[in-house]
N, C-alpha and C. Protein backbone atom coordinates (compact mmCIF):
# COMPACT_ATOMS: atom_id res chain seq x y z
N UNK A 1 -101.61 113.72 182.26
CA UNK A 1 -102.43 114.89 181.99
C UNK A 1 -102.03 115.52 180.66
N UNK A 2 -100.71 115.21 180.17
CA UNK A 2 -100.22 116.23 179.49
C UNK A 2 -100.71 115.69 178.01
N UNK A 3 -100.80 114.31 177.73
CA UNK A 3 -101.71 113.74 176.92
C UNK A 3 -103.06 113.61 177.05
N UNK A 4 -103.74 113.40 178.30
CA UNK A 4 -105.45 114.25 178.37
C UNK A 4 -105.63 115.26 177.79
N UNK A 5 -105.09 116.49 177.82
CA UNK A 5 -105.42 117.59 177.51
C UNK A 5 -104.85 117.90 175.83
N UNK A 6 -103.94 116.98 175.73
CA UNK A 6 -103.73 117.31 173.96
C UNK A 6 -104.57 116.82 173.33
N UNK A 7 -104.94 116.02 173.63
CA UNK A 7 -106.38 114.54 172.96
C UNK A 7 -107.18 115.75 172.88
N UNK A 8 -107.95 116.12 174.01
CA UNK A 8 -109.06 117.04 174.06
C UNK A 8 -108.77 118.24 172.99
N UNK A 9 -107.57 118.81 172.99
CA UNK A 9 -107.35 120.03 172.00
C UNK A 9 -107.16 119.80 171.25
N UNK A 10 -107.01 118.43 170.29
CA UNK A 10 -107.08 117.94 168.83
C UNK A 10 -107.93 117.82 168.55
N UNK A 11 -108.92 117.15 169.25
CA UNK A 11 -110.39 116.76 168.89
C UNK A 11 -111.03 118.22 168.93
N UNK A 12 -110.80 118.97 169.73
CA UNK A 12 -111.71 120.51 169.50
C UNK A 12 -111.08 121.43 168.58
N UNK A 13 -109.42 121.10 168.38
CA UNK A 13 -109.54 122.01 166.73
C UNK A 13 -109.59 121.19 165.41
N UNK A 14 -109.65 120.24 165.32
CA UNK A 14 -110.42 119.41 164.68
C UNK A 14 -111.82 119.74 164.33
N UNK A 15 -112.65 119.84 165.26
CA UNK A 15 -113.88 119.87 165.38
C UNK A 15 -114.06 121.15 164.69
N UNK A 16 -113.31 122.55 164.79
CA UNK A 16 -113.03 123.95 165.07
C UNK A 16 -112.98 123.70 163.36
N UNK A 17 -112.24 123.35 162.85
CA UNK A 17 -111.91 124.11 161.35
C UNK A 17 -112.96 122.87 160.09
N UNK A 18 -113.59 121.28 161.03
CA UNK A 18 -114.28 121.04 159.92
C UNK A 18 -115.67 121.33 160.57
N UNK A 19 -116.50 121.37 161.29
CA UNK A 19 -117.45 122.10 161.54
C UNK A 19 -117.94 123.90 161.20
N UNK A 20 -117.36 124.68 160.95
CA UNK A 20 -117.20 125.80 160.67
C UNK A 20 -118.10 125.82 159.26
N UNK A 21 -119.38 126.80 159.15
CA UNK A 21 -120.22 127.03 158.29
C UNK A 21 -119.54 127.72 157.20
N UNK A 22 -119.37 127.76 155.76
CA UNK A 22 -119.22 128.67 154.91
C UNK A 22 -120.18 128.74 153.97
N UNK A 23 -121.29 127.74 154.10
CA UNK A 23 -122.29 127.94 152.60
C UNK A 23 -123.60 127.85 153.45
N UNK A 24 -124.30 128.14 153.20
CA UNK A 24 -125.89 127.85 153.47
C UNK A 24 -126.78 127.07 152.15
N UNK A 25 -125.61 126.59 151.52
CA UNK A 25 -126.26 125.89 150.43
C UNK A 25 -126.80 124.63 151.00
N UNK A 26 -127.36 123.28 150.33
CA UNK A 26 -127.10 122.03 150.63
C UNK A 26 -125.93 121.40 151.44
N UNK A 27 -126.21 120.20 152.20
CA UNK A 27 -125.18 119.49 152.93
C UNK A 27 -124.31 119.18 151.99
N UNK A 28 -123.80 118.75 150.87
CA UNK A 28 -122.98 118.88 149.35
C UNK A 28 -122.05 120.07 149.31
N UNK A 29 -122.76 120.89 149.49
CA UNK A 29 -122.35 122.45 149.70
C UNK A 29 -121.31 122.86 150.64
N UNK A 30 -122.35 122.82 151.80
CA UNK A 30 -121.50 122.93 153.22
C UNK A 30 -120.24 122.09 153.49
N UNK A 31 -120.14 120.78 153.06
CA UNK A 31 -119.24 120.26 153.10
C UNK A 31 -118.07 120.25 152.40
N UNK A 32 -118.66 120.54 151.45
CA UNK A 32 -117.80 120.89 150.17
C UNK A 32 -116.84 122.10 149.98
N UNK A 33 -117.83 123.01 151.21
CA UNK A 33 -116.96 124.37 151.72
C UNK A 33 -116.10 124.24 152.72
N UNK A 34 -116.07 123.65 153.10
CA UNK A 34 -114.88 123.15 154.78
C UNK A 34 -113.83 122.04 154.08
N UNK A 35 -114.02 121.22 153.04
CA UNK A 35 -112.75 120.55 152.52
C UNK A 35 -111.89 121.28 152.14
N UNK A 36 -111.04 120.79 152.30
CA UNK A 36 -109.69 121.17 151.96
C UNK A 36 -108.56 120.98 153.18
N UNK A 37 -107.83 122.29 152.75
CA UNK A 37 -106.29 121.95 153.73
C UNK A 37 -106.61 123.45 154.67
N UNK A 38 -106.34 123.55 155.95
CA UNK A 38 -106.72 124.58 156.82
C UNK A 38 -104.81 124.60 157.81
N UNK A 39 -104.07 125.52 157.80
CA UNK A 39 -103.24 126.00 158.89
C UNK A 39 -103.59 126.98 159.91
N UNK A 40 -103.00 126.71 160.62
CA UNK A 40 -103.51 128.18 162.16
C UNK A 40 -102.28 127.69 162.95
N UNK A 41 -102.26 128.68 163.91
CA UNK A 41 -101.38 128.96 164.80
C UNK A 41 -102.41 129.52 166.45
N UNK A 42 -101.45 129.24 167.35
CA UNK A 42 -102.24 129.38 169.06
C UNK A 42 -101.53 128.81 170.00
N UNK A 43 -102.23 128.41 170.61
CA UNK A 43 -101.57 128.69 172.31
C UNK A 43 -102.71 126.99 172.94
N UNK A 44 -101.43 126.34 173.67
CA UNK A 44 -102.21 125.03 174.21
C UNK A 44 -101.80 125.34 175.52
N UNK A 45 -102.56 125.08 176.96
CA UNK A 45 -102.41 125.05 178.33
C UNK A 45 -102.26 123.33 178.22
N UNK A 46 -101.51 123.01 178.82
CA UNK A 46 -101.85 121.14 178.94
C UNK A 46 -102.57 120.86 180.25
N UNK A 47 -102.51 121.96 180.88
CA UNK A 47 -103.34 121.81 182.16
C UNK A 47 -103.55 122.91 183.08
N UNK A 48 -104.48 123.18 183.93
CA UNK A 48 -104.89 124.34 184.58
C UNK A 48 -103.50 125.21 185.81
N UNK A 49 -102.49 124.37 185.64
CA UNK A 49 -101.26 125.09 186.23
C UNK A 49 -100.12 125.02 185.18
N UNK A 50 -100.32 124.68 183.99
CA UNK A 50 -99.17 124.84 183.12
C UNK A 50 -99.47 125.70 182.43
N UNK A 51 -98.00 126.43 181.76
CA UNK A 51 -97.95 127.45 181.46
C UNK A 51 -98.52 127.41 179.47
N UNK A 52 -98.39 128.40 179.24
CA UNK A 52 -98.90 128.55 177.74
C UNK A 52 -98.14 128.39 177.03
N UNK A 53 -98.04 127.20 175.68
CA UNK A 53 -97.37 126.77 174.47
C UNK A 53 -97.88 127.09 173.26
N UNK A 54 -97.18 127.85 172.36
CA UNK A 54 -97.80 128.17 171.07
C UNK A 54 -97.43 126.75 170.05
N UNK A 55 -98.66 126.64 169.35
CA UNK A 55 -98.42 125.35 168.32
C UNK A 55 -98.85 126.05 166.66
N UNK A 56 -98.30 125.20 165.87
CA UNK A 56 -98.62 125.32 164.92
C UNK A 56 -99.72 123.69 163.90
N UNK A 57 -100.36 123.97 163.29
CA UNK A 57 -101.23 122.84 162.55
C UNK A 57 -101.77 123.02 161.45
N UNK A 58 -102.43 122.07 160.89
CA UNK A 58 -102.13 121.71 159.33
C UNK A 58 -103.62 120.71 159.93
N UNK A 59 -104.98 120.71 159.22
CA UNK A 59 -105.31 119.85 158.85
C UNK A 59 -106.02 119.92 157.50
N UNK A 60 -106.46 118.73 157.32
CA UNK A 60 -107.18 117.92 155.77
C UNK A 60 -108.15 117.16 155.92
N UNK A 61 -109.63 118.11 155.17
CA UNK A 61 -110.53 117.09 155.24
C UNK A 61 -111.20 117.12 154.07
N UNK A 62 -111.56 116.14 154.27
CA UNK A 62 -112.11 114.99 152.80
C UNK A 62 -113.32 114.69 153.14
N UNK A 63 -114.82 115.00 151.49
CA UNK A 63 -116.12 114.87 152.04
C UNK A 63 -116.01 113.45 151.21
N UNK A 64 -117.43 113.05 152.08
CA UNK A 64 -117.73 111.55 152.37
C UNK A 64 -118.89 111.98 152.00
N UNK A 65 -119.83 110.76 151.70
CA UNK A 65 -121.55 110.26 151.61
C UNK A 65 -122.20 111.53 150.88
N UNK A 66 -121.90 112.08 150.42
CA UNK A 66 -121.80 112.69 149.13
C UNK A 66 -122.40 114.13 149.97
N UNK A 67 -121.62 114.76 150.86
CA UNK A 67 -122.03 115.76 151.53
C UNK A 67 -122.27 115.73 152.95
N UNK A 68 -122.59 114.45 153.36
CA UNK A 68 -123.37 114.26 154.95
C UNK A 68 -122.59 113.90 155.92
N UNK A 69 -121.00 113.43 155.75
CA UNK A 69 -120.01 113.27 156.45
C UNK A 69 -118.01 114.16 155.82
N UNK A 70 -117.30 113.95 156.93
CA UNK A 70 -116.58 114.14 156.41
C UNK A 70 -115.35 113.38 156.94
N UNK A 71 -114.06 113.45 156.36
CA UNK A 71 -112.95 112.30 157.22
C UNK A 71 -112.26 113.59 157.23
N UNK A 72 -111.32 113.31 158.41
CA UNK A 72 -110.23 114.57 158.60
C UNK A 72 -109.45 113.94 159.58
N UNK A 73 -107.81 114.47 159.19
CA UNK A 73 -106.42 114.09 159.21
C UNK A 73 -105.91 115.08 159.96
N UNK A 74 -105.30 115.36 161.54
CA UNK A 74 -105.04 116.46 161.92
C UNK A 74 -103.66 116.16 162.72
N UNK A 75 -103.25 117.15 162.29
CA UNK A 75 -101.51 116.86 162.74
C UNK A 75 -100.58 118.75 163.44
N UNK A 76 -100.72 118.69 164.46
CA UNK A 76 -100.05 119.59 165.40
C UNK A 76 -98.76 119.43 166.29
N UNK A 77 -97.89 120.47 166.06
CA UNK A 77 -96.80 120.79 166.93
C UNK A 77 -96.54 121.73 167.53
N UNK A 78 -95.83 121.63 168.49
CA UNK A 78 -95.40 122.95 169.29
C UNK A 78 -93.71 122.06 170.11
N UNK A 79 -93.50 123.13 171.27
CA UNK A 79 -91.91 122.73 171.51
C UNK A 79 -91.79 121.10 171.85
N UNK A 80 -93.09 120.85 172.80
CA UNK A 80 -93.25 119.57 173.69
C UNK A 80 -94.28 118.91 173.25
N UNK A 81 -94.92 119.10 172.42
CA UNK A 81 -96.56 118.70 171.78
C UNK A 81 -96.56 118.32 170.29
N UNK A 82 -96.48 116.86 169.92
CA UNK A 82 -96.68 116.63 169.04
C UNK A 82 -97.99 115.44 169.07
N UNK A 83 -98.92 115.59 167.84
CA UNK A 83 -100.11 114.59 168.14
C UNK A 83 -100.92 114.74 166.46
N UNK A 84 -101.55 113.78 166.26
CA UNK A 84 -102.17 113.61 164.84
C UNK A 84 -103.41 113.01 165.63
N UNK A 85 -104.71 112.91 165.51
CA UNK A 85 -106.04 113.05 165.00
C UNK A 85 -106.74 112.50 163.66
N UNK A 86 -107.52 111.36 163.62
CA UNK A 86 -108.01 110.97 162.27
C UNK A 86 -109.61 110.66 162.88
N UNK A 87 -110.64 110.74 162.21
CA UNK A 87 -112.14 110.70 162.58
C UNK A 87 -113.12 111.10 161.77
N UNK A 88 -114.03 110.68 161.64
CA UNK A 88 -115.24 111.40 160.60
C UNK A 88 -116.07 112.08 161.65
N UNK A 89 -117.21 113.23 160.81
CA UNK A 89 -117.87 113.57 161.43
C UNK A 89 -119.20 114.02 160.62
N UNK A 90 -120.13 113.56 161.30
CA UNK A 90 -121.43 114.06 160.47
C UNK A 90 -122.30 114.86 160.49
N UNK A 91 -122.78 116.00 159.48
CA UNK A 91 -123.61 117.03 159.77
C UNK A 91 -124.74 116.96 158.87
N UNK A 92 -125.77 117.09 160.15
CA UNK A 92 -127.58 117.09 159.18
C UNK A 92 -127.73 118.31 159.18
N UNK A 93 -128.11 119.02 157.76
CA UNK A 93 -128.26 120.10 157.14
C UNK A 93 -130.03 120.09 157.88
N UNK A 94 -130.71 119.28 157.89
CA UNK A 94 -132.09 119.69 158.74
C UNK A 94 -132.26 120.33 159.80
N UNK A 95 -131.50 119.31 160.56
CA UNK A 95 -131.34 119.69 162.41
C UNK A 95 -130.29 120.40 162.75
N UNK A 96 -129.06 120.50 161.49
CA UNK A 96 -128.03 121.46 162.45
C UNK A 96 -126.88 120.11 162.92
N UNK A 97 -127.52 119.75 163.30
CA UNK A 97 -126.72 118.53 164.51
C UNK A 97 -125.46 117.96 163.78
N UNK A 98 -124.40 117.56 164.90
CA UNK A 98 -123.02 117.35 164.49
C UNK A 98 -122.80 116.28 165.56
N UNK A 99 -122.08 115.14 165.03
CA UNK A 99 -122.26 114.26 165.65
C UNK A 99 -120.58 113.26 165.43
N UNK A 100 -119.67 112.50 166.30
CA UNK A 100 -118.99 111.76 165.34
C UNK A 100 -117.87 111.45 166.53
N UNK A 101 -116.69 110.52 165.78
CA UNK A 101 -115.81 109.88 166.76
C UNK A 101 -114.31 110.65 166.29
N UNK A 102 -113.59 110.93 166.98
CA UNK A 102 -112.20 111.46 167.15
C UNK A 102 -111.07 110.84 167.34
N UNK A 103 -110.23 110.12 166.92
CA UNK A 103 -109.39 109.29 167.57
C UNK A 103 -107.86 109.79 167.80
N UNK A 104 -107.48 110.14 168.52
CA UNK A 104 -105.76 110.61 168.58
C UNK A 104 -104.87 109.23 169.31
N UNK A 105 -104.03 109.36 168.22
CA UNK A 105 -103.05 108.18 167.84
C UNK A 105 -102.49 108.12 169.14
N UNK A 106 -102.32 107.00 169.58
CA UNK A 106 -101.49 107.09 171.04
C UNK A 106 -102.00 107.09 172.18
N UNK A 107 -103.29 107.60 172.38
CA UNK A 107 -104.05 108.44 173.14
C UNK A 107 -105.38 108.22 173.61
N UNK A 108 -106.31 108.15 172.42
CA UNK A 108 -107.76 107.23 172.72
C UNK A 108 -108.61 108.02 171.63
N UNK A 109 -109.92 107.88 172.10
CA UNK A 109 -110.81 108.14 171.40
C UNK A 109 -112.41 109.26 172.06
N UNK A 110 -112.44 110.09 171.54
CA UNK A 110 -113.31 111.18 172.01
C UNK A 110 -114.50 111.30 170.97
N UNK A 111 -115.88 111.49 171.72
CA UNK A 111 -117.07 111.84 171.22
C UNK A 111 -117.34 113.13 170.94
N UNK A 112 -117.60 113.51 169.55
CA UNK A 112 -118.03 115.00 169.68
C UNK A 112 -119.10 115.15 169.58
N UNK A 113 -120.29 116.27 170.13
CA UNK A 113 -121.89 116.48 169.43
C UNK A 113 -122.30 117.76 169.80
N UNK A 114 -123.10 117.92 169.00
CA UNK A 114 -122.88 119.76 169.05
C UNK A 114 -124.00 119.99 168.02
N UNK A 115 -123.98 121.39 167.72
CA UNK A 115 -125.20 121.90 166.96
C UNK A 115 -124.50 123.26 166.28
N UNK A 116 -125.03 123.77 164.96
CA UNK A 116 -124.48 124.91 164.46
C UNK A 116 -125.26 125.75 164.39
N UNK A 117 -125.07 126.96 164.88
CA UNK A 117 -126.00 127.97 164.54
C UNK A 117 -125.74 129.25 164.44
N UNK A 118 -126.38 129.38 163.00
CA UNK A 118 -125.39 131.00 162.06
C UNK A 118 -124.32 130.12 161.80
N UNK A 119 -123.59 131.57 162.01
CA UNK A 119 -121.88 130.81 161.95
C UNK A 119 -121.00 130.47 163.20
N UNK A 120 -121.45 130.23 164.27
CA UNK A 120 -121.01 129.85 165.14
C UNK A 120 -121.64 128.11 165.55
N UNK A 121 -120.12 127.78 166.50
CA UNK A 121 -120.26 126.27 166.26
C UNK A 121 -120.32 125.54 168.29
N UNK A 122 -120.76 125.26 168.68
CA UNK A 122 -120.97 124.64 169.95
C UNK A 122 -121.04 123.38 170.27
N UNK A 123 -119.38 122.54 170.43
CA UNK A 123 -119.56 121.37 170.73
C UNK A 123 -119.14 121.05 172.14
N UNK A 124 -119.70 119.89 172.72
CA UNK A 124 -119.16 118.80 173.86
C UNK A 124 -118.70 117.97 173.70
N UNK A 125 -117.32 117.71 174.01
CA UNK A 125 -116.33 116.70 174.07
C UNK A 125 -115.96 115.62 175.04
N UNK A 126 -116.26 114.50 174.94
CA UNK A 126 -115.95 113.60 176.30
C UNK A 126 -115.44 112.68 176.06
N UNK A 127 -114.70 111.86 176.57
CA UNK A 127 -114.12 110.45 176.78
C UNK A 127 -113.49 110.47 177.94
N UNK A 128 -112.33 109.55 178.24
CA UNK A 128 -111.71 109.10 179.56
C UNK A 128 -110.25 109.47 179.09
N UNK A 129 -109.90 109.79 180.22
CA UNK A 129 -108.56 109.69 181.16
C UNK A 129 -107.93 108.38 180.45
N UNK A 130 -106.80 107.75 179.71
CA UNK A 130 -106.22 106.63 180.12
C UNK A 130 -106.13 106.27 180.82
N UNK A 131 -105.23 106.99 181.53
CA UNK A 131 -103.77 106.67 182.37
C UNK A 131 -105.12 106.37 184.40
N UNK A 132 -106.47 107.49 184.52
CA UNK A 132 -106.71 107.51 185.55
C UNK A 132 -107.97 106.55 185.11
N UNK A 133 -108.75 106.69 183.49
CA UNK A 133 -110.03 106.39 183.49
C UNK A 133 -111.35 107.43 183.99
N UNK A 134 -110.60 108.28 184.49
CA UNK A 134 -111.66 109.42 184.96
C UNK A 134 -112.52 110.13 183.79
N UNK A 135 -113.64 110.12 183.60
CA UNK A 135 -114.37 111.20 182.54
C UNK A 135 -113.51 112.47 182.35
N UNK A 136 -113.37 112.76 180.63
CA UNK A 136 -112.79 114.13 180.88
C UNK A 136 -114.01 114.73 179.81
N UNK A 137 -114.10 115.67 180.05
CA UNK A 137 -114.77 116.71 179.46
C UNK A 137 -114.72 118.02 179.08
N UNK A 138 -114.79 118.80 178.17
CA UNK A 138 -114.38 119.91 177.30
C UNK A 138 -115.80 120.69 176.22
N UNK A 139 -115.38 122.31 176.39
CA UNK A 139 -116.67 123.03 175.67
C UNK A 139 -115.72 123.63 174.56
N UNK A 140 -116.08 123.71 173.07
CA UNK A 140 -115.41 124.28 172.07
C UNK A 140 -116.62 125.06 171.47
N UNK A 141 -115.76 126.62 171.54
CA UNK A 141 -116.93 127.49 171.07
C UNK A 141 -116.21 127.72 169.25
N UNK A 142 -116.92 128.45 168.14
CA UNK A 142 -116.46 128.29 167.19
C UNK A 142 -116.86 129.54 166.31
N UNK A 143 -115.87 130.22 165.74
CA UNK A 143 -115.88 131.42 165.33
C UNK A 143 -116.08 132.24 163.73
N UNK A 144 -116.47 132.16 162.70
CA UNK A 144 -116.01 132.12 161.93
C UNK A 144 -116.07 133.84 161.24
N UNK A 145 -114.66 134.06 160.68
CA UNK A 145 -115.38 135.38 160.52
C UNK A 145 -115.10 135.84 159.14
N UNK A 146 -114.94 134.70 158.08
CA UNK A 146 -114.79 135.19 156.78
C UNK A 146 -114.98 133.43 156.36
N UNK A 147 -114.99 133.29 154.84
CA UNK A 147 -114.93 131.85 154.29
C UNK A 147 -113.25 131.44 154.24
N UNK A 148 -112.43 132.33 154.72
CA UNK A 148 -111.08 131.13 154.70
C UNK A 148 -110.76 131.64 156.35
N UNK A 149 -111.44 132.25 157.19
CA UNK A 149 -110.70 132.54 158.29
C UNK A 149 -112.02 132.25 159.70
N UNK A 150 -111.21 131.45 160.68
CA UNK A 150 -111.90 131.08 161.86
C UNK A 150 -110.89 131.04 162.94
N UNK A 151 -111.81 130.98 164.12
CA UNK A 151 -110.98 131.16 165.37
C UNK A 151 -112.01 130.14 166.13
N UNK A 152 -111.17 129.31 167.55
CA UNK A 152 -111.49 128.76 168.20
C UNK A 152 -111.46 129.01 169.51
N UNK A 153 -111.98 128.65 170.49
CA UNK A 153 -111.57 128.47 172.29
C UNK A 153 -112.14 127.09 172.61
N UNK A 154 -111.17 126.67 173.54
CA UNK A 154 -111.84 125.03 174.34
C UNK A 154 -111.34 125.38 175.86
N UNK A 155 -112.26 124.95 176.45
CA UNK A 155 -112.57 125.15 178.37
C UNK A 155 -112.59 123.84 178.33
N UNK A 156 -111.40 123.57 179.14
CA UNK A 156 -111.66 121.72 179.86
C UNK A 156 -111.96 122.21 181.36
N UNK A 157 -111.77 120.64 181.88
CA UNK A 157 -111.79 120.44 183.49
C UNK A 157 -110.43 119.69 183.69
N UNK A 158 -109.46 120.37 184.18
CA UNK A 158 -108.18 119.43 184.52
C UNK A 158 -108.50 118.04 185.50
N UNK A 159 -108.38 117.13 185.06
CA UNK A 159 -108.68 115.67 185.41
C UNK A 159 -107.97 115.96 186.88
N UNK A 160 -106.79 116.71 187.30
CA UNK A 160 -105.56 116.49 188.28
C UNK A 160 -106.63 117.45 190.05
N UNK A 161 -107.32 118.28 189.17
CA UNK A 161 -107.56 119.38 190.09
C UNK A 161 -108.81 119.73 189.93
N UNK A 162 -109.46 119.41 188.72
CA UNK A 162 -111.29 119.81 188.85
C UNK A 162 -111.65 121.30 188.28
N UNK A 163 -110.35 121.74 188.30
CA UNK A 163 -110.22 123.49 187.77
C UNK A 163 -110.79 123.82 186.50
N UNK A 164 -111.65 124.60 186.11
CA UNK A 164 -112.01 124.45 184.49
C UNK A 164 -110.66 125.72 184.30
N UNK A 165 -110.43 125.70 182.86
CA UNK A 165 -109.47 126.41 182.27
C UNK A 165 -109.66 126.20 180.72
N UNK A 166 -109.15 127.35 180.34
CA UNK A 166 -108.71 127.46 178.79
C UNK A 166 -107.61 126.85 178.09
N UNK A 167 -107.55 125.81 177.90
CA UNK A 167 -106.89 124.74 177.30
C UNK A 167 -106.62 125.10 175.87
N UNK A 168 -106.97 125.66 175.03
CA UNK A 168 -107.23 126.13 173.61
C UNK A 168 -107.20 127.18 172.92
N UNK A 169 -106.79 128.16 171.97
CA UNK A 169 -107.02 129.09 171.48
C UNK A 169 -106.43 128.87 170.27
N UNK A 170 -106.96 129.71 168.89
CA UNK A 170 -106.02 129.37 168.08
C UNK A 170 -106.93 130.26 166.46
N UNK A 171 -106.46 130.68 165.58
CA UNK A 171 -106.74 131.26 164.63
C UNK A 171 -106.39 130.21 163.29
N UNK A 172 -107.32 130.25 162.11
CA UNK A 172 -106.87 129.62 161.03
C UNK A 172 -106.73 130.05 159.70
N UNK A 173 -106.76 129.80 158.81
CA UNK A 173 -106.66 130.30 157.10
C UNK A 173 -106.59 128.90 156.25
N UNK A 174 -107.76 128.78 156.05
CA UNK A 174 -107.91 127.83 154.68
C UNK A 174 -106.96 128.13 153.34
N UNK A 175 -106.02 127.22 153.26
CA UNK A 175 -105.32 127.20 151.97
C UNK A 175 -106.23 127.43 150.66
């Protein structure tokens, strides 16, 4: 579980700091506004009866297809929680729509898809369980409330117990 639920909270602050709107310009634009290097600090549940861990993270993303994708490098710690994250993700400046694959090293691989609207960001997260194979699933809401500063939340379903819980929280600052 304790790697279910980190997978899921990489892939949703992942999702959290390169999804996050700062331009209403062109997809060039928008993307071009979320590159870079992003730190934050928060709080991980690894599961709906464990207690709360503050982590710290660092990611880096890099635009692709000249605006319409992006690659991003995500690397988090806390006392018991260490995990890195690498994946592209793609956003149509038409439809909004966000779409793309997540991979955490060790761990597996998660689907994200979602839609942006304003400045707030709404994705669904799914893949499997390793260790059980069971579907896991996760909601990441997305906050933004300046061009270098955002905040996140992610609600899973503990694979162990069915319990939804707050798995996620966390504040950032674009370098």
């Amino acid at each position: 579980m304790k790697f279910l639920t980190t997978s899921i909270l990489t892939s949703v602050v992942l999702a959290t700091a390169a999804l996050t709107p700062t331009s209403a310009n062109a997809q060039k634009g928008y993307v071009a506004s979320i590159a870079g290097v992003w730190t934050g600090r928060g709080i991980i549940r690894k599961s709906s009866n464990a207690p709360k861990e503050a982590v710290r993270c660092r990611l880096k993303m890099v635009s692709k297809k000249n605006g319409g994708a992006f690659y991003v490098r995500y690397f988090c710690l806390g006392i018991d929680i260490k995990f890195e994250t690498t994946g592209t993700l793609s956003f149509n400046q038409k439809t909004k729509a966000i779409a793309g694959k997540l991979v955490t090293v060790g761990v597996g691989a998660f689907r994200a898809q979602g839609k942006l609207k304003g400045k707030n960001v709404s994705l669904t997260l799914s893949g499997k369980d390793k260790k059980t194979g069971k579907p896991v699933k996760g909601s990441l809401k997305i906050r933004q409330s300046s061009k270098t500063k955002l905040s996140s939340s992610l609600s899973a379903t503990d694979v162990k117990t069915g319990k939804r819980f707050q798995a996620f929280k966390a504040s950032f600052k674009k370098q």
